[in-house]
Protein backbone atom coordinates (compact mmCIF):
# COMPACT_ATOMS: atom_id res chain seq x y z
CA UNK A 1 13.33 1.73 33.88
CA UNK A 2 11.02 -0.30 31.46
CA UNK A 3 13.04 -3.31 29.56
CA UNK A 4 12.07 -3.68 26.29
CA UNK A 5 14.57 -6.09 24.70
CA UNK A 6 13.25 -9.45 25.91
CA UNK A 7 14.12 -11.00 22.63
CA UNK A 8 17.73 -10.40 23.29
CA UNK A 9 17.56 -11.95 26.62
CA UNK A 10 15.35 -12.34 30.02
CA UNK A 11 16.25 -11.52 33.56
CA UNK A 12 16.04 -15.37 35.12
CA UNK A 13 12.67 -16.29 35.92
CA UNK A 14 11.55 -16.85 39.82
CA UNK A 15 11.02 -20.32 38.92
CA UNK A 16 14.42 -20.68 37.60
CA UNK A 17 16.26 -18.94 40.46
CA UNK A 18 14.23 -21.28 43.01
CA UNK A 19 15.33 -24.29 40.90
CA UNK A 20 18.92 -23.12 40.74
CA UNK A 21 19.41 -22.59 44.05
CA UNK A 22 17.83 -25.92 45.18
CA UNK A 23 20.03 -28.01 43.01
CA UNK A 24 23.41 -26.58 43.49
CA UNK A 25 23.04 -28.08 46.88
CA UNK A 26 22.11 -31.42 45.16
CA UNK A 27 23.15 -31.54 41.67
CA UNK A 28 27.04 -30.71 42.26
CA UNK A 29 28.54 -34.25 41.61
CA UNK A 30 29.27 -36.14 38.36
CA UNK A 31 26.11 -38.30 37.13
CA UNK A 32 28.19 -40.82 35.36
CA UNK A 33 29.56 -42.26 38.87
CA UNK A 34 27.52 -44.91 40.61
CA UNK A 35 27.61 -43.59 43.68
CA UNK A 36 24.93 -42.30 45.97
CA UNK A 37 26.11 -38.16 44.89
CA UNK A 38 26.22 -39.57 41.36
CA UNK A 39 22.39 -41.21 41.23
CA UNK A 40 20.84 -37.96 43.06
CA UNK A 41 22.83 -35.64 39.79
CA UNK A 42 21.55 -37.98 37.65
CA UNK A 43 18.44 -38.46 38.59
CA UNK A 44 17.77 -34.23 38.47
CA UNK A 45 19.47 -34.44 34.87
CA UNK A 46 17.12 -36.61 33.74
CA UNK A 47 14.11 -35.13 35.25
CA UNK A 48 15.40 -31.86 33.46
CA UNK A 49 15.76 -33.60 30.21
CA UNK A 50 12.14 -34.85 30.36
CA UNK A 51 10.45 -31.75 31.01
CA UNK A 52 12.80 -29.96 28.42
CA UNK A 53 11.80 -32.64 26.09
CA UNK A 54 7.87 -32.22 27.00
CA UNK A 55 8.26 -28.79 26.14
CA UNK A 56 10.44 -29.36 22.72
CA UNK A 57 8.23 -32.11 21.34
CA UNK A 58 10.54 -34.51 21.24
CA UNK A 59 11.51 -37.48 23.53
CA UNK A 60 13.63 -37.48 26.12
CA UNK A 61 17.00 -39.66 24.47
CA UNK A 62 16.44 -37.17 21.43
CA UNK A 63 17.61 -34.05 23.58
CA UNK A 64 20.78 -32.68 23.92
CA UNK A 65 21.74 -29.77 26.63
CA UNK A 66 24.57 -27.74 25.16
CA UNK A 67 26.54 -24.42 25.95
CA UNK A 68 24.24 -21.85 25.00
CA UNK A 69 22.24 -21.69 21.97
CA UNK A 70 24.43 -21.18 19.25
CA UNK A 71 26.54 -23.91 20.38
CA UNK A 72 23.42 -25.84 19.39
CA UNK A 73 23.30 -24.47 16.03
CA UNK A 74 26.93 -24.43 15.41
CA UNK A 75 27.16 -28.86 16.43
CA UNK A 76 23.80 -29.48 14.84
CA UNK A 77 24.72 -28.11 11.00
CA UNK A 78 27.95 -29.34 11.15
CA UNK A 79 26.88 -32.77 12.63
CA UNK A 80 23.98 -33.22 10.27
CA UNK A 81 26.03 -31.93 7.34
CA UNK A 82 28.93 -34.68 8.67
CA UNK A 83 26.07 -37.58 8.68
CA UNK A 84 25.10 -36.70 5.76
CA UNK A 85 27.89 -36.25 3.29
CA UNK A 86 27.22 -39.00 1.44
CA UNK A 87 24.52 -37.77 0.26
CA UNK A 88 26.04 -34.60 -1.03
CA UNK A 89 27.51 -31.32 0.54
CA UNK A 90 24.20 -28.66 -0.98
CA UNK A 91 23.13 -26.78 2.67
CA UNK A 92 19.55 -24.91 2.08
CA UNK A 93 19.46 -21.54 4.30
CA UNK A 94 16.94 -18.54 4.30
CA UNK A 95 18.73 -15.22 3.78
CA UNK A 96 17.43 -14.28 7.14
CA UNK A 97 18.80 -16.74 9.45
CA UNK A 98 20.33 -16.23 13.11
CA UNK A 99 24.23 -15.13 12.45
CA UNK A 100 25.29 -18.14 13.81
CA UNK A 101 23.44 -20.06 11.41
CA UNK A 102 25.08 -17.84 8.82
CA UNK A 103 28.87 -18.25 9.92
CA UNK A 104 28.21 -21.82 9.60
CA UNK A 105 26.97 -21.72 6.67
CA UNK A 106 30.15 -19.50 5.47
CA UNK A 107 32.40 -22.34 6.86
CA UNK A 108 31.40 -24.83 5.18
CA UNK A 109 30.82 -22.94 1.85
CA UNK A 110 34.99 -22.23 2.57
CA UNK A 111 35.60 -26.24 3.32
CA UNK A 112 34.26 -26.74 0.00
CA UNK A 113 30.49 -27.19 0.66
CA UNK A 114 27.69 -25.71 -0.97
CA UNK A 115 25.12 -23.09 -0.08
CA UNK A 116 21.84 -22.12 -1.18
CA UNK A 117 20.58 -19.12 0.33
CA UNK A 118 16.48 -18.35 -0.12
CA UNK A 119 15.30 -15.22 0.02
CA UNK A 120 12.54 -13.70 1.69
CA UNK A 121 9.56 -11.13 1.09
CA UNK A 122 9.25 -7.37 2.36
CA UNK A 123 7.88 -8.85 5.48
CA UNK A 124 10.31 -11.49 6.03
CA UNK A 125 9.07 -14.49 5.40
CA UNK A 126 10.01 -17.62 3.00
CA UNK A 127 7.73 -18.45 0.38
CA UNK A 128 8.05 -22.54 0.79
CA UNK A 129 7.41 -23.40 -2.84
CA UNK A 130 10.74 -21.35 -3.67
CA UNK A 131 12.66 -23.31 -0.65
CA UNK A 132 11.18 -26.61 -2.96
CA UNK A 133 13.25 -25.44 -5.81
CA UNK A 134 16.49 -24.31 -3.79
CA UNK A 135 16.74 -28.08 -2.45
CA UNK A 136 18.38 -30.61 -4.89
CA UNK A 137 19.71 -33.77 -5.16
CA UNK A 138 22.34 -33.26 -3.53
CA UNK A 139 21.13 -31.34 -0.22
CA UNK A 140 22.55 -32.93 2.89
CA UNK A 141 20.47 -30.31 5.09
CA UNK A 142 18.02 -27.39 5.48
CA UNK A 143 18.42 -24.69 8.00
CA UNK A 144 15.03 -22.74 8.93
CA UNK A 145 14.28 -20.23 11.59
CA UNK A 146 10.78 -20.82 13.43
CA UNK A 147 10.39 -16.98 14.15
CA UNK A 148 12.86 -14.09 13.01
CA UNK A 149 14.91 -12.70 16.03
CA UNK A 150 14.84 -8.92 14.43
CA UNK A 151 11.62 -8.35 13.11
CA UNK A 152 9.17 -11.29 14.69
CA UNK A 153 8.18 -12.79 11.19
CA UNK A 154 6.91 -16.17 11.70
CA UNK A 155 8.59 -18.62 8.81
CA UNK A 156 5.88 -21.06 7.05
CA UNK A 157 7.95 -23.77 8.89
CA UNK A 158 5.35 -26.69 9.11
CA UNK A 159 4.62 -26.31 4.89
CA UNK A 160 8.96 -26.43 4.32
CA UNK A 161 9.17 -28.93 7.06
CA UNK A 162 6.93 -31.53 4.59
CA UNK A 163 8.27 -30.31 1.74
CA UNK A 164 12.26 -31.07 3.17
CA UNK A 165 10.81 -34.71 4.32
CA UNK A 166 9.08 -35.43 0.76
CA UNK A 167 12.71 -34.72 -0.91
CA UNK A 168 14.62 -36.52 1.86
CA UNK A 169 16.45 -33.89 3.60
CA UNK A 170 16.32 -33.14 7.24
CA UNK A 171 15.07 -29.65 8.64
CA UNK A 172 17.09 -27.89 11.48
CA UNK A 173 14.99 -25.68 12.88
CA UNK A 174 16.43 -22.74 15.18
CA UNK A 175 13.39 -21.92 17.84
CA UNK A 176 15.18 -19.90 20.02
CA UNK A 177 12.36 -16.90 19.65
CA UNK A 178 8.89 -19.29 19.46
CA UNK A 179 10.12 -21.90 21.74
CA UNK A 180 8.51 -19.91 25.01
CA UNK A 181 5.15 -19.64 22.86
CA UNK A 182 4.80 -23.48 22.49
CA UNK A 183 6.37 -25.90 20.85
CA UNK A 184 7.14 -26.04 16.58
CA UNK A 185 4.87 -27.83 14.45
CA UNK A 186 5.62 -30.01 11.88
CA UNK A 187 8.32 -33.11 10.80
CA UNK A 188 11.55 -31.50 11.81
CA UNK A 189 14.34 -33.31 12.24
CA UNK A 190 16.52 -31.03 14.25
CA UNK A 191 16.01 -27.83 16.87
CA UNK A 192 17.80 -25.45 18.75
CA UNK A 193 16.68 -23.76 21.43
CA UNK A 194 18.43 -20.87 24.00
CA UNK A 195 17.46 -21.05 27.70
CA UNK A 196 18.22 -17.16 28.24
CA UNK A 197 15.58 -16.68 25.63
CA UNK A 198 12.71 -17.94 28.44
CA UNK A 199 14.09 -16.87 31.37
CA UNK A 200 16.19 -19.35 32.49
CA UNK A 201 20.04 -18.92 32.84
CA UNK A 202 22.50 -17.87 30.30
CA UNK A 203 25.41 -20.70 29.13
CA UNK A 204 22.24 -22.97 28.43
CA UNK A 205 21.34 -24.42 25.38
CA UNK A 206 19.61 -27.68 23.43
CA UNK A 207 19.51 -29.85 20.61
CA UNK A 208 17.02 -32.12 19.91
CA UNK A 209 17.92 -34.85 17.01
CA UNK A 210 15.17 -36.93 16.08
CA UNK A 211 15.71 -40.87 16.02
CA UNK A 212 16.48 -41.89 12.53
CA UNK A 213 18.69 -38.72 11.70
CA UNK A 214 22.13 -39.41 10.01
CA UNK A 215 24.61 -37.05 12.52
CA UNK A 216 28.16 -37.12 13.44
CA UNK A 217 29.22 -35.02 16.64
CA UNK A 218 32.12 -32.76 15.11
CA UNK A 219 35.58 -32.82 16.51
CA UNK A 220 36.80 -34.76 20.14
CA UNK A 221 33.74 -36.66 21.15
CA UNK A 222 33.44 -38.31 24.77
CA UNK A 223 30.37 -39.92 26.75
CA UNK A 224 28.64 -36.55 28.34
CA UNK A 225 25.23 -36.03 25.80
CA UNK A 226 25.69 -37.90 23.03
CA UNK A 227 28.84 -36.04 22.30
CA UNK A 228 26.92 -33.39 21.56
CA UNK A 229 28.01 -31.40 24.26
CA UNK A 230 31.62 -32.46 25.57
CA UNK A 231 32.29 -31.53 29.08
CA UNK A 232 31.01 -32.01 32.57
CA UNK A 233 27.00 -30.88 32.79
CA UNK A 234 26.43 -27.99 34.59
CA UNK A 235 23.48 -29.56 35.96
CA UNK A 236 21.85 -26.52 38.44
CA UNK A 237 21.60 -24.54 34.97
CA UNK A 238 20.46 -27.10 33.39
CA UNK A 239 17.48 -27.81 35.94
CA UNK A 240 16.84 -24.37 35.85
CA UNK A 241 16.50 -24.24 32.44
CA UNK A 242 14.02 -26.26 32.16
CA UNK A 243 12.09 -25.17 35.15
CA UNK A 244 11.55 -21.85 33.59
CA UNK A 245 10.74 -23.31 30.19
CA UNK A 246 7.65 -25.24 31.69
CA UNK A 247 6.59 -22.35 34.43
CA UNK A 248 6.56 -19.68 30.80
CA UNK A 249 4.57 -21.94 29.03
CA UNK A 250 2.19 -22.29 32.00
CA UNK A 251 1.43 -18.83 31.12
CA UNK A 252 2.33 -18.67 27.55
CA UNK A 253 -1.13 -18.36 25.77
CA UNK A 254 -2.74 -15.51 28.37
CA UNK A 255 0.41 -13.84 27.88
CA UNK A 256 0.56 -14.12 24.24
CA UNK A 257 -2.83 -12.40 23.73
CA UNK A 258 -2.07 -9.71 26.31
CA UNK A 259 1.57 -8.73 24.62
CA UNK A 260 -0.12 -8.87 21.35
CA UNK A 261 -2.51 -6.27 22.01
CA UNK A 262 0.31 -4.48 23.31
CA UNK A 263 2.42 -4.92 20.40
CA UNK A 264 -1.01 -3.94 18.18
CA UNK A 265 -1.04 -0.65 19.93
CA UNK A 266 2.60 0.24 19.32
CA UNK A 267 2.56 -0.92 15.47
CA UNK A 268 -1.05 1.14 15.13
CA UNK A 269 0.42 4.29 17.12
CA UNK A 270 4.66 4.84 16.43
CA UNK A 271 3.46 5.69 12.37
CA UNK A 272 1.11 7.74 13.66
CA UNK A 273 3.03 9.66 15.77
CA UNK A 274 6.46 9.55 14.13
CA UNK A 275 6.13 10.93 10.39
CA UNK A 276 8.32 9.35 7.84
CA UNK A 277 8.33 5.89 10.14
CA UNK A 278 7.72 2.26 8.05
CA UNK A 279 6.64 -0.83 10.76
CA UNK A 280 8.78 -3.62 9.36
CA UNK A 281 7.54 -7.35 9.70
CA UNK A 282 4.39 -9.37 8.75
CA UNK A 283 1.91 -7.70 10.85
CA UNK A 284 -0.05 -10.72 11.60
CA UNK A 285 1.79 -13.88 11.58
CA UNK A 286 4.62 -12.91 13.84
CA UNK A 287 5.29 -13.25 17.72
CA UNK A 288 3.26 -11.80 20.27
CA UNK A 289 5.95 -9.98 21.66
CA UNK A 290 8.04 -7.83 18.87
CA UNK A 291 7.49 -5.22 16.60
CA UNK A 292 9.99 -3.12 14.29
CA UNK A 293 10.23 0.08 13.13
CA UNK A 294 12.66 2.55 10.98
CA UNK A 295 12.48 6.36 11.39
CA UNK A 296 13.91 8.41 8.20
CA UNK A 297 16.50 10.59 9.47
CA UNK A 298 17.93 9.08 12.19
CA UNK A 299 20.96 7.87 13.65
CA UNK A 300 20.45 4.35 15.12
CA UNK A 301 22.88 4.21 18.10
CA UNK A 302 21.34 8.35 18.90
CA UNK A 303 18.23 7.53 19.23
CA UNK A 304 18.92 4.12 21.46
CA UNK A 305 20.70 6.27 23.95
CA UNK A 306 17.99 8.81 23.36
CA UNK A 307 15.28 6.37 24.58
CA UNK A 308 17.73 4.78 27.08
CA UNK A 309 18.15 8.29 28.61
CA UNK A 310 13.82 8.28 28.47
CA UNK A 311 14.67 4.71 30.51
CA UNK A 312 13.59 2.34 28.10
CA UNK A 313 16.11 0.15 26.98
CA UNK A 314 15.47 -1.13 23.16
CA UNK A 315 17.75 -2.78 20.21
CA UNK A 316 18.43 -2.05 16.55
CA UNK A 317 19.17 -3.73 13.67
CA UNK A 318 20.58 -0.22 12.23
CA UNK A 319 23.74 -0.14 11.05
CA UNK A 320 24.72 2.90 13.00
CA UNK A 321 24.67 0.66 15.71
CA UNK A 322 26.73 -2.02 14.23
CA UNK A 323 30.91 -2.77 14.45
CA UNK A 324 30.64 -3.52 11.39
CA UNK A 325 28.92 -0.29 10.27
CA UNK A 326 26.92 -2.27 7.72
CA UNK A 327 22.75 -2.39 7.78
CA UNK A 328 21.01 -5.94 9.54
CA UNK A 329 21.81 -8.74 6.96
CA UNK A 330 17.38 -9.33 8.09
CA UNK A 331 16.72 -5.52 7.17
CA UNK A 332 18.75 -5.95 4.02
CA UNK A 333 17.30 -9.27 2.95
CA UNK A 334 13.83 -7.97 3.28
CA UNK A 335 14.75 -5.11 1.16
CA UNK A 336 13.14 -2.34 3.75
CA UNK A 337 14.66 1.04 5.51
CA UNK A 338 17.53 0.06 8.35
CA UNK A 339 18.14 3.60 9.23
CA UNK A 340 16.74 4.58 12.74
CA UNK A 341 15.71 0.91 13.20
CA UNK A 342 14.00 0.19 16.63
CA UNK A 343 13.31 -3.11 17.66
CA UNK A 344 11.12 -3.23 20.50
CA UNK A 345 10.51 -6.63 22.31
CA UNK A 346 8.28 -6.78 25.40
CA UNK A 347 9.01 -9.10 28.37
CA UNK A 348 6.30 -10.78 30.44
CA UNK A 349 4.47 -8.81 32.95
CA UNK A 350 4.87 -5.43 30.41
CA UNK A 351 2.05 -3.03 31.90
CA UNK A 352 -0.61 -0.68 29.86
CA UNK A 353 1.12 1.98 31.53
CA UNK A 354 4.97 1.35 30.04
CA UNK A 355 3.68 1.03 26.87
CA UNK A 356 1.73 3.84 26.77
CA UNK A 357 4.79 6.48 28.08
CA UNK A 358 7.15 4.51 25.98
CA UNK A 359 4.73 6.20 22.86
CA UNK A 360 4.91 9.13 24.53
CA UNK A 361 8.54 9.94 24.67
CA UNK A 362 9.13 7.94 21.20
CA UNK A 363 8.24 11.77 19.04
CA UNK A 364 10.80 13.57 21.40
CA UNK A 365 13.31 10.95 21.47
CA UNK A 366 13.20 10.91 17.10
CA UNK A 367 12.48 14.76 17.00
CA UNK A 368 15.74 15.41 19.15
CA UNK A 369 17.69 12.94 17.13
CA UNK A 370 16.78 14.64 13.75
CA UNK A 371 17.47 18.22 14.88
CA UNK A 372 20.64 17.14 16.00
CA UNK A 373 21.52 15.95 12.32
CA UNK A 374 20.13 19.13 10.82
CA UNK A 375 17.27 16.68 9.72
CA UNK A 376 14.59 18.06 12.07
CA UNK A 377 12.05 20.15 9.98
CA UNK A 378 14.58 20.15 6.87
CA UNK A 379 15.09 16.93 5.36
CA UNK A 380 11.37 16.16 5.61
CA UNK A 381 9.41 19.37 4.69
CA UNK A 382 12.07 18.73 1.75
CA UNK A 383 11.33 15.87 0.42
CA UNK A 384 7.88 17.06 0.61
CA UNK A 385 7.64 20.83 -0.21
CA UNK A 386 11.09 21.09 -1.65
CA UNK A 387 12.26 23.30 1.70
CA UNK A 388 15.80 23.18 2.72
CA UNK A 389 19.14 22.41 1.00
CA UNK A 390 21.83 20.24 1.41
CA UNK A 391 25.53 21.09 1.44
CA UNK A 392 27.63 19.95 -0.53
CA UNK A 393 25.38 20.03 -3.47
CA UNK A 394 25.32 21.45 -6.88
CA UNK A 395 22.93 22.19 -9.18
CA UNK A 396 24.37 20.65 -13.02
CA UNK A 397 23.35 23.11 -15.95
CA UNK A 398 21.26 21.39 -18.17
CA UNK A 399 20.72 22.29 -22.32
CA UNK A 400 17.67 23.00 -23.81
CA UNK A 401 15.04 19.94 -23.69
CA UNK A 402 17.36 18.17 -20.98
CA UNK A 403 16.46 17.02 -17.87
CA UNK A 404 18.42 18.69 -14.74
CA UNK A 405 20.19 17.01 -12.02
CA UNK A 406 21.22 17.80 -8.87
CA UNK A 407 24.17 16.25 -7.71
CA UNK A 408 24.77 15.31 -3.46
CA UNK A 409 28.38 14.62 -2.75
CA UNK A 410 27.75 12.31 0.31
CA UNK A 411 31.22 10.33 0.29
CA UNK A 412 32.67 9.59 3.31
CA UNK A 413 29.62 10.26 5.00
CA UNK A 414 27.93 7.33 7.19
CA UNK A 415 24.15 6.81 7.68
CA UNK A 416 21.77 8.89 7.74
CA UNK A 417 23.46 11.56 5.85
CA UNK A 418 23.08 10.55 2.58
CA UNK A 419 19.65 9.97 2.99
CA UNK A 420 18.93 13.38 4.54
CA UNK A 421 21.15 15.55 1.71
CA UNK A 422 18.93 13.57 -0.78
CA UNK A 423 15.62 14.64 0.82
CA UNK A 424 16.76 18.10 1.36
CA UNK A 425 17.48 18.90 -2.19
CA UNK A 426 14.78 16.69 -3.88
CA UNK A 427 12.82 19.28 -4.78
CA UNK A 428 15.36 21.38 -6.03
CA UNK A 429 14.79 19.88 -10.02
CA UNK A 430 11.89 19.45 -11.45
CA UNK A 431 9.10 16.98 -11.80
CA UNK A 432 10.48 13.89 -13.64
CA UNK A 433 14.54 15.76 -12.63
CA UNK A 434 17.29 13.52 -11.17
CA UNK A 435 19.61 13.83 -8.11
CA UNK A 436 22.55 12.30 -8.09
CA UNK A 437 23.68 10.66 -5.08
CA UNK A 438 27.42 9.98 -4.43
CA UNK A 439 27.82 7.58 -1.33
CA UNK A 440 29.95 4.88 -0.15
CA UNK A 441 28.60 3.80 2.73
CA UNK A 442 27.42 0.28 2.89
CA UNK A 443 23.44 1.04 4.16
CA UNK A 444 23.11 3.51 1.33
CA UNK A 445 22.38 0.38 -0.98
CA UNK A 446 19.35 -0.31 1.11
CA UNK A 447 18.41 2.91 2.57
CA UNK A 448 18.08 5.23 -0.56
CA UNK A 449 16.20 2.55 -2.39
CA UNK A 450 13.61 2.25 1.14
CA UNK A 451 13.49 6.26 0.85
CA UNK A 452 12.42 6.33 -2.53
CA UNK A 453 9.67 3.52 -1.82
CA UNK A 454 8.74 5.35 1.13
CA UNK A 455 8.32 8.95 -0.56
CA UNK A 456 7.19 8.01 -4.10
CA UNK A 457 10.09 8.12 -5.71
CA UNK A 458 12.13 6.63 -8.58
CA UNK A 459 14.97 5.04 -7.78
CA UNK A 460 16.67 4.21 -11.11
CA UNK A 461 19.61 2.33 -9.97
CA UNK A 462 23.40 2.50 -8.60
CA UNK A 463 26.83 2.20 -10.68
CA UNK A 464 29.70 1.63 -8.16
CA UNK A 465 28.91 5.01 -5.55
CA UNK A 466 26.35 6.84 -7.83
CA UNK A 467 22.99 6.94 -6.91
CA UNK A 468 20.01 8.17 -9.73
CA UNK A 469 17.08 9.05 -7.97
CA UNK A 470 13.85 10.71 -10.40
CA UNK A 471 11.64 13.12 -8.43
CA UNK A 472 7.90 12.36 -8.85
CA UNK A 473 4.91 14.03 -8.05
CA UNK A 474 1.74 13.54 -6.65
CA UNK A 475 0.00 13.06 -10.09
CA UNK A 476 2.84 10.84 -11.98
């Protein structure tokens, strides 16, 4: 079984076990008491701290240890934005942030706050002149990822860092995906960081607020981390945290360049391989580890079981493999297919060999998924020879001089139908004909504009469920 989802989470690193095992023997008793037990917790809390702190970039008294990682995020927005309300209630976010970034966002946009949400390009990434114009007067904070969770884009985070401390306004910066590659550049005033991330035990996260920051701990506050973190330390996580954060980025940089040529391969190969596939994500400034990919025709949560069956275990930001049955919030910021999404995220120690079988059963995996949705050999060879035809369609008579349309009833069908009824009957009109798409499902509004993109295309627009999509040809 090969485990490709490191950027969800890590199994705990050897370092981390050896430190967690050493210091529930030692670390078990409160280290705000004087006594002898007390000093010896103490004394391993602090040693954690500092070697946390080497690793952040910051010093030691800046660091916080918190619940997990979006505990972090959650205290250090609503902290900052609590210091800082005096100087207004404007919170600068980019449209691809971590959820929990999001839901805080959408809390304090409900308490009354404002939000200013910047938007990103087809590869992901903030273009730090336009986060210059989203900040204002009255911005109490600025929220930026260092690395995107989904798709690997590294954010321009040193350029908006200067630009946030030239206008006055602190940066938050969530590094829960670079933090294991080294630590983040630039004058931030605020980072989170998830321990799980690196290898070190779940229920473990920090915050590191830089000296000279305005922040108020929301709700109860007592003694334990600057109120930060209320609650008795769980010290043995805590040590082993930080063990495992030092011992990955012992090995960070030979890893990085041997995952990336990994990662090379797979972005290189999977189009290659896979026909109709788009690799999502800037393909050069990103992390080592991660690449994305959307196959036309595909059910998300089929072809993740299809893989898992293969023994590879992989994520999606698809929304057929979403509660919510909606496409990623990343996917849809960035404007590109969510359909069939594949994130693939390789954990230290990934061989040559994995890789290489994992491209091996990818065509099988897709190819099974699409001729289980009647999509195998139809829905492509129509949208490029104009074989196949969808049900539920109907051909509109058109008068003399008028341009006919094809109309796909897709309602009440969920992703990838619609997409897959469209490409079936594309070439059913002629060059410069329409199809009209009827579909209520939520990842139509990003999927059938990706298809189009994808196949050449014109996608002239949506009104409430209908879709307009103009064949073109080769020539036009």
């Amino acid at each position: 079984m090969s485990y490709f989802d490191a950027a969800s989470s890590l199994p705990l690193h050897p370092v981390a076990r050896q430190a967690l095992l050493a210091s529930v023997d030692e670390g078990w008793a409160d280290p705000a008491r004087p006594h002898r037990e007390g000093r010896r917790a103490r004394m391993l809390l602090d040693a954690a701290r500092e070697t946390a702190a080497e690793a952040v970039g910051c010093r030691p008294d800046e660091l916080r240890f918190t619940s997990s990682g979006t505990h972090a995020l959650h205290t250090g927005i609503t902290g900052a934005l609590a210091g800082r309300r005096r100087a207004g209630r404007r919170l600068v976010v980019s449209a691809v942030e971590h959820s929990a970034v999001l839901h805080t966002a959408e809390a304090h946009e409900r308490a009354g706050g404002l939000v200013r949400e910047v938007g990103v390009d087809r590869s992901g990434r903030v273009d730090a002149q336009e986060w210059a114009r989203a900040l204002g007067e009255d911005s109490a904070l600025a929220c930026l990822q260092s690395a995107n969770h989904e798709v690997g884009t590294v954010q321009p985070v040193t350029e908006v860092a200067e630009i946030c401390a030239e206008a006055g306004v602190p940066l938050l910066v969530d590094a829960a995906q670079s933090l294991p590659w080294g630590p983040v550049a630039g004058p931030w005033s605020l980072l989170a960081g998830s321990a799980h991330k690196w290898g070190g035990p779940a229920g473990v996260g920090l915050l590191a607020i830089r000296k000279g920051v305005r922040f108020a701990p929301p709700g109860p506050v007592d003694e334990r981390e600057s109120g930060a973190a209320p609650g008795f330390e769980n010290i043995p996580a805590v040590v082993a945290a930080a063990a495992a954060l030092r011992a990955v980025r012992a090995e960070a940089d030979a890893e990085a360049d041997r995952l990336r040529a990994l990662v090379d391969r797979i972005r290189t190969r999977v189009p290659e391989l896979v026909p109709d596939t788009e690799v999502v994500g800037d393909p050069v400034r990103r992390l080592p580890h991660l690449v994305t990919f959307s196959c036309l025709y595909v059910d998300g949560e089929a072809l993740l079981h299809a893989l898992d069956a293969a023994d590879y275990s992989v994520s999606s930001g698809s929304s057929c493999t979403s509660s919510t049955l909606t496409p990623s919030h990343v996917l849809r910021a960035m404007g590109v297919l969510s359909e069939g999404n594949v994130r693939v995220s390789l954990p230290p120690g990934t061989t040559e060999e994995e890789v290489d079988r994992f491209l091996e059963v990818l065509p099988g995996a897709v190819e099974g998924v699409r001729a289980h949705l009647g999509a195998g050999a139809g829905a492509a060879a129509g949208a490029a020879t104009g074989i196949g035809a969808a049900t539920g369609t109907a051909a509109e008579p058109s008068p003399s001089g008028a341009t006919a349309e094809v109309t796909v009833d897709a309602l009440g069908k969920l992703c990838p139908l619609p997409v897959i009824e469209l490409a079936k009957v594309i070439e059913d009109v002629p060059a410069g004909g329409v199809v009209r798409v009827l579909a209520d499902d939520e990842a139509a509004r990003l999927d059938i504009p990706a298809w189009c993109e994808m196949t050449g295309h014109a996608f002239e627009g949506v009104e409430g469920v209908e879709y307009r999509v103009r064949r073109q040809t080769a020539d036009s």
